[in-house]
Protein backbone atom coordinates (compact mmCIF):
# COMPACT_ATOMS: atom_id res chain seq x y z
CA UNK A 1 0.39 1.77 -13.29
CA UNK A 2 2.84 1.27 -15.20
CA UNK A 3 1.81 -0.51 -19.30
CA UNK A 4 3.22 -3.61 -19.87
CA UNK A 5 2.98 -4.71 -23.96
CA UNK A 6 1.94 -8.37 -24.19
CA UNK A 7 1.42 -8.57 -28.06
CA UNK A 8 3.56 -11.85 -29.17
CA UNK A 9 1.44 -11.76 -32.35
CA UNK A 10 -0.64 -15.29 -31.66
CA UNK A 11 -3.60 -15.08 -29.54
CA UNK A 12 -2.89 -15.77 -25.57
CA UNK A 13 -2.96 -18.79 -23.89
CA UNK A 14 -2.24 -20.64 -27.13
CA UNK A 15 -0.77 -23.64 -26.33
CA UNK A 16 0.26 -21.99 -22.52
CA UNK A 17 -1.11 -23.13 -19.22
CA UNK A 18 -3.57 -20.61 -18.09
CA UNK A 19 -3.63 -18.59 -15.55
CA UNK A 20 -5.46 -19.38 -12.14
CA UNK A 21 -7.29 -16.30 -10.97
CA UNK A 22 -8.46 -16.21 -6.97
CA UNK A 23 -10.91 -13.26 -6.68
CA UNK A 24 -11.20 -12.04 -3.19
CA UNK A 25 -14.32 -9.77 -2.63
CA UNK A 26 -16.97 -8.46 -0.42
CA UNK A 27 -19.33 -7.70 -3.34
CA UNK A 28 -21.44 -10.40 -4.82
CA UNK A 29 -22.32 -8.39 -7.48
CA UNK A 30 -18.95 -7.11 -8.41
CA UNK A 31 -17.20 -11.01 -8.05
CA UNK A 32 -19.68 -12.36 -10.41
CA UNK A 33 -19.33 -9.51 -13.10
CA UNK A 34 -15.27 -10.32 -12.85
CA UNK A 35 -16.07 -13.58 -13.01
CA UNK A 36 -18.00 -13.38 -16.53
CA UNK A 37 -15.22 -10.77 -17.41
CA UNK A 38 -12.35 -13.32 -17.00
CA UNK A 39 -14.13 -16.07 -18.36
CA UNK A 40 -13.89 -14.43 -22.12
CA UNK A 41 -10.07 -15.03 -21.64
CA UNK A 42 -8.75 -17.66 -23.16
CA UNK A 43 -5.10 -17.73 -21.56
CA UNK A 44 -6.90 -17.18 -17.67
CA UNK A 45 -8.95 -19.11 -15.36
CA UNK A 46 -10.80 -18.14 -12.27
CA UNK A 47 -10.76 -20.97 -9.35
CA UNK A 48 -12.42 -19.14 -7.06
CA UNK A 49 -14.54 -16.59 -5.07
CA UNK A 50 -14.20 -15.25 -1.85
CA UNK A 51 -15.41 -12.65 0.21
CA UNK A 52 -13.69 -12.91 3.37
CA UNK A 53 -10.41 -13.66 4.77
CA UNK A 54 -11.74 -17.11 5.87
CA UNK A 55 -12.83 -18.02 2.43
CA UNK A 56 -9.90 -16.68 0.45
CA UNK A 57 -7.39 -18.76 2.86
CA UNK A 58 -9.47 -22.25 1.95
CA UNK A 59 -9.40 -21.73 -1.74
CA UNK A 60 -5.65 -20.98 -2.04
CA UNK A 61 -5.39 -23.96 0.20
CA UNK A 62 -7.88 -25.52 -2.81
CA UNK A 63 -7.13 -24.28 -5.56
CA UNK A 64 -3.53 -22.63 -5.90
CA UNK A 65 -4.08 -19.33 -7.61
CA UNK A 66 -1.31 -17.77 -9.46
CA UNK A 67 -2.72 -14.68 -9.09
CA UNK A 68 -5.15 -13.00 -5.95
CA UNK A 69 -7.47 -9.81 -7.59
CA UNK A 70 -8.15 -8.40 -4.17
CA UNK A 71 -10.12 -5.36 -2.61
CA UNK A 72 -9.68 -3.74 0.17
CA UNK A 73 -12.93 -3.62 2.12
CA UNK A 74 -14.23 -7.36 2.99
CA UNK A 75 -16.41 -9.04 5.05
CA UNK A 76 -14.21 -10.04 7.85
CA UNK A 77 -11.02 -7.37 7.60
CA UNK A 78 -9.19 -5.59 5.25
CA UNK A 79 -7.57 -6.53 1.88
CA UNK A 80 -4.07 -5.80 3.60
CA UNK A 81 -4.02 -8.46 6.18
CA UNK A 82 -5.50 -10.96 3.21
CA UNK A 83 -2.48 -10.29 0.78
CA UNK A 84 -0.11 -10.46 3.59
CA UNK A 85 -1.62 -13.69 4.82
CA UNK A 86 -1.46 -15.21 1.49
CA UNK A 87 1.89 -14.04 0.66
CA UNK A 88 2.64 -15.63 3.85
CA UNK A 89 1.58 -18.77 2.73
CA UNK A 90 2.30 -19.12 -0.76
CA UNK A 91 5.38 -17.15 -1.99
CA UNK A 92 4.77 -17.66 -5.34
CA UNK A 93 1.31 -16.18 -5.86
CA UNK A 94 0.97 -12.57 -6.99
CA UNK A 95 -1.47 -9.86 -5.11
CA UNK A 96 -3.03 -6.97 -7.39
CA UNK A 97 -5.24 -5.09 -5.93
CA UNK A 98 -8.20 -4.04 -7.27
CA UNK A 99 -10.35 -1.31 -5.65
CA UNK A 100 -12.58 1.71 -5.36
CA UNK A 101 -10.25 3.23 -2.51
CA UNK A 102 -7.43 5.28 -4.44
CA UNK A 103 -4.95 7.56 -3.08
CA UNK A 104 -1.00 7.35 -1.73
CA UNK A 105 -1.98 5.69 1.69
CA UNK A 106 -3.83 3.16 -0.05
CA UNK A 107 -1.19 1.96 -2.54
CA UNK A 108 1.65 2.00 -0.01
CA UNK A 109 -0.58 -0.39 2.06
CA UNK A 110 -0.87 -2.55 -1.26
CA UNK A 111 2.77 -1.90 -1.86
CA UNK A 112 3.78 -2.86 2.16
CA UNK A 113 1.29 -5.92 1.78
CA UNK A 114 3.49 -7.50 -1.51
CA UNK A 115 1.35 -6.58 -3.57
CA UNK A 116 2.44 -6.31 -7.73
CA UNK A 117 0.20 -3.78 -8.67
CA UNK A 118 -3.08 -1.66 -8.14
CA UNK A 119 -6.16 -1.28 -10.27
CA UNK A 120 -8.64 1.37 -9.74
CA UNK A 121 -12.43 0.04 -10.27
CA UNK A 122 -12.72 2.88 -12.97
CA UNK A 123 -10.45 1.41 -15.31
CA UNK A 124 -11.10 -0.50 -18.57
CA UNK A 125 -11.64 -4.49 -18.24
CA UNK A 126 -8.66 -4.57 -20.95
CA UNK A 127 -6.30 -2.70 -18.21
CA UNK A 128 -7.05 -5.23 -15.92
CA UNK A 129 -6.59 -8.24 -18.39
CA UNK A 130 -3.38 -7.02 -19.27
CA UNK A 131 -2.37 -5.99 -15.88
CA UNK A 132 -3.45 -9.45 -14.57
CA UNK A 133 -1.33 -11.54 -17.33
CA UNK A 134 1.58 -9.27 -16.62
CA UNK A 135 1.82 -9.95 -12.79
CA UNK A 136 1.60 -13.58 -13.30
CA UNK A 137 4.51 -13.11 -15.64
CA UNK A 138 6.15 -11.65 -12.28
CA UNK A 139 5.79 -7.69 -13.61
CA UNK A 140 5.49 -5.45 -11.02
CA UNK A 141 3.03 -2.57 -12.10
CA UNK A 142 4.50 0.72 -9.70
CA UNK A 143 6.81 2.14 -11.29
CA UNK A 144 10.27 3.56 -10.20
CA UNK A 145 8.67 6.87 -9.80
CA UNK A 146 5.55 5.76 -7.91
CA UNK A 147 7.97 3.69 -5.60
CA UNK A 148 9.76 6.27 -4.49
CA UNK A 149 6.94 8.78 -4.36
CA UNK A 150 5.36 5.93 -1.81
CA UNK A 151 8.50 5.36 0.05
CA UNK A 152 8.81 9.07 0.91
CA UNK A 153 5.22 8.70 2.20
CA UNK A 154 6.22 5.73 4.77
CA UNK A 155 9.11 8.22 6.19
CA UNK A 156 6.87 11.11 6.59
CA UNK A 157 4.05 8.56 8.31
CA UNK A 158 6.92 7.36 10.28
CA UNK A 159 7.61 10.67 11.34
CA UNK A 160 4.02 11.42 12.64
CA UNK A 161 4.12 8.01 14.38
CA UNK A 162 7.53 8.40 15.93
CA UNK A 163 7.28 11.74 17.83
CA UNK A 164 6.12 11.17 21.62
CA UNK A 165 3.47 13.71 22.97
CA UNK A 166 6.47 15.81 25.10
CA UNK A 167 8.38 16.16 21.56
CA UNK A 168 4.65 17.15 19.68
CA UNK A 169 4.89 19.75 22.48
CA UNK A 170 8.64 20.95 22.71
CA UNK A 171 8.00 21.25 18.82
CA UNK A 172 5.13 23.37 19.35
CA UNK A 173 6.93 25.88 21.70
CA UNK A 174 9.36 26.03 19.15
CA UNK A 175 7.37 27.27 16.53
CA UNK A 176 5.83 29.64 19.05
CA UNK A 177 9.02 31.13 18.80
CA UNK A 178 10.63 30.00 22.39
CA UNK A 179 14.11 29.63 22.86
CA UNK A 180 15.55 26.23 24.22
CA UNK A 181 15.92 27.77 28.08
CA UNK A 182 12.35 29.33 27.85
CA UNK A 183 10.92 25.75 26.73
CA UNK A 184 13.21 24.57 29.80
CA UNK A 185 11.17 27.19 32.33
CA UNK A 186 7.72 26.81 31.06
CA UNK A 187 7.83 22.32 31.06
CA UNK A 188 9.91 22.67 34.47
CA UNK A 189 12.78 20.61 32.73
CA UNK A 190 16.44 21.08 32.42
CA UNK A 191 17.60 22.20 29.60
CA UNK A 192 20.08 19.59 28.51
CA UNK A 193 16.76 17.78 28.05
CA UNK A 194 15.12 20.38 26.47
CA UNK A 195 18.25 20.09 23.94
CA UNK A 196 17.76 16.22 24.15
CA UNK A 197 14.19 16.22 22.76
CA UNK A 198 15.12 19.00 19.75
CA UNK A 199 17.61 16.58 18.81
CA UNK A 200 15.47 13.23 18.70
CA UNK A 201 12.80 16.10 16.45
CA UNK A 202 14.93 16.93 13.78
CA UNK A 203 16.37 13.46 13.82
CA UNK A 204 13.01 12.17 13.53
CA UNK A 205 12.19 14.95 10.73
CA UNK A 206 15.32 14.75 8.66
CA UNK A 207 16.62 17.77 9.85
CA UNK A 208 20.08 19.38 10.19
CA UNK A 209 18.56 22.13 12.85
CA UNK A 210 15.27 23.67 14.61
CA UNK A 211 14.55 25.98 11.39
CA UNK A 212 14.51 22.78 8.91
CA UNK A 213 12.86 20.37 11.64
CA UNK A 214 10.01 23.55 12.22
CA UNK A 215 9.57 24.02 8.05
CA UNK A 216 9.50 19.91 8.04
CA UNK A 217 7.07 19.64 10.52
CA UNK A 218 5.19 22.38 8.60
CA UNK A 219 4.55 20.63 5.23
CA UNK A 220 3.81 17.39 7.27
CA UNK A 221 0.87 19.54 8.68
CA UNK A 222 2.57 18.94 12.36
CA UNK A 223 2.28 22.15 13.31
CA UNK A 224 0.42 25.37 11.54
């Protein structure tokens, strides 16, 4: 995440409307120890709890949160379809996720959902204080790098997702070293087809030819 600086040299929230916190999770225990986090703040102000998709949908309808602190794992869903729903609904409020899950997959689905930024659980209270008056400011916390590094991720997903079951095994002929008419013989297909499905692969795969869509397919753990 990237660090925003929010020293103006006067304390926050002097003489500034505060901030109005939803926080949207499955953990009693957790919610309630944000709660009494937040509550030290002077410049922010938590409207409401939620632990469910249900409950978090009534108190923006309530309470109109600037910002949504939201995990991932609740009660009736995931933290995905939440954001998106309440990004849906109000375009002005700002998502930042704030979770135990960690890795690439989950912060392009926080990234996809419209989310502003990701907090691990881990992290210092002060990260997410500052991370939390920086979204409402309209920051958004990846940075260029982490964007693109996610990005890259959705086109090799899309990849996986995007090859049929007869390309998966054209592809894996291919790297068994078979040549375009032996792939034709051993599926019982012509081989302009067999040419046909090579094409949509490295198309697929960002290749230029059968070489660079096999090595592609390779790193993508497609084939071994």
């Amino acid at each position: 995440m990237s660090q925003v600086n929010m020293t103006n040299g006067s304390s926050p929230g002097a003489g500034k409307r505060r901030v109005r916190v939803l926080i949207v999770e499955n953990h009693l225990l957790v919610s309630e120890a944000l709660s009494a986090m937040l509550a030290d703040q002077p410049d922010i102000h938590v409207v409401g709890t939620a632990s469910s998709r249900a409950e978090a949908m009534a108190r923006l309808n309530a309470f109109s949160p600037d910002v949504a602190l939201i995990d991932f794992h609740l009660a009736d869903g995931t933290g995905v379809a939440v954001a998106e729903t309440l990004r849906t609904l109000s375009q002005n409020i700002r998502i930042l996720f704030v979770s135990r899950s960690d890795g690439e997959a989950v912060r392009l689905q926080a990234l996809e959902a419209g989310a502003s930024g990701f907090v691990h659980k881990s992290r210092a209270a002060t990260e997410l204080v500052s991370a939390i008056r920086a979204v409402a400011k309209g920051y958004v916390l990846f940075t260029p790098e982490e964007v693109a590094s996610l990005l890259s991720l959705r086109r090799e997903l899309t990849a996986l997702e995007a090859l049929t079951d007869r390309e998966m095994e054209v592809l894996r002929l291919l790297r068994d070293g078979r040549s375009s008419h032996d792939i034709a013989q051993d599926l019982g297909i012509a081989y302009a087809t067999v040419r046909v499905y090579i094409r949509a692969i490295e198309h697929k795969l960002g290749a230029h030819d059968k070489l660079g869509a096999l090595a592609r397919a390779r790193e993508l753990g497609l084939v071994d």
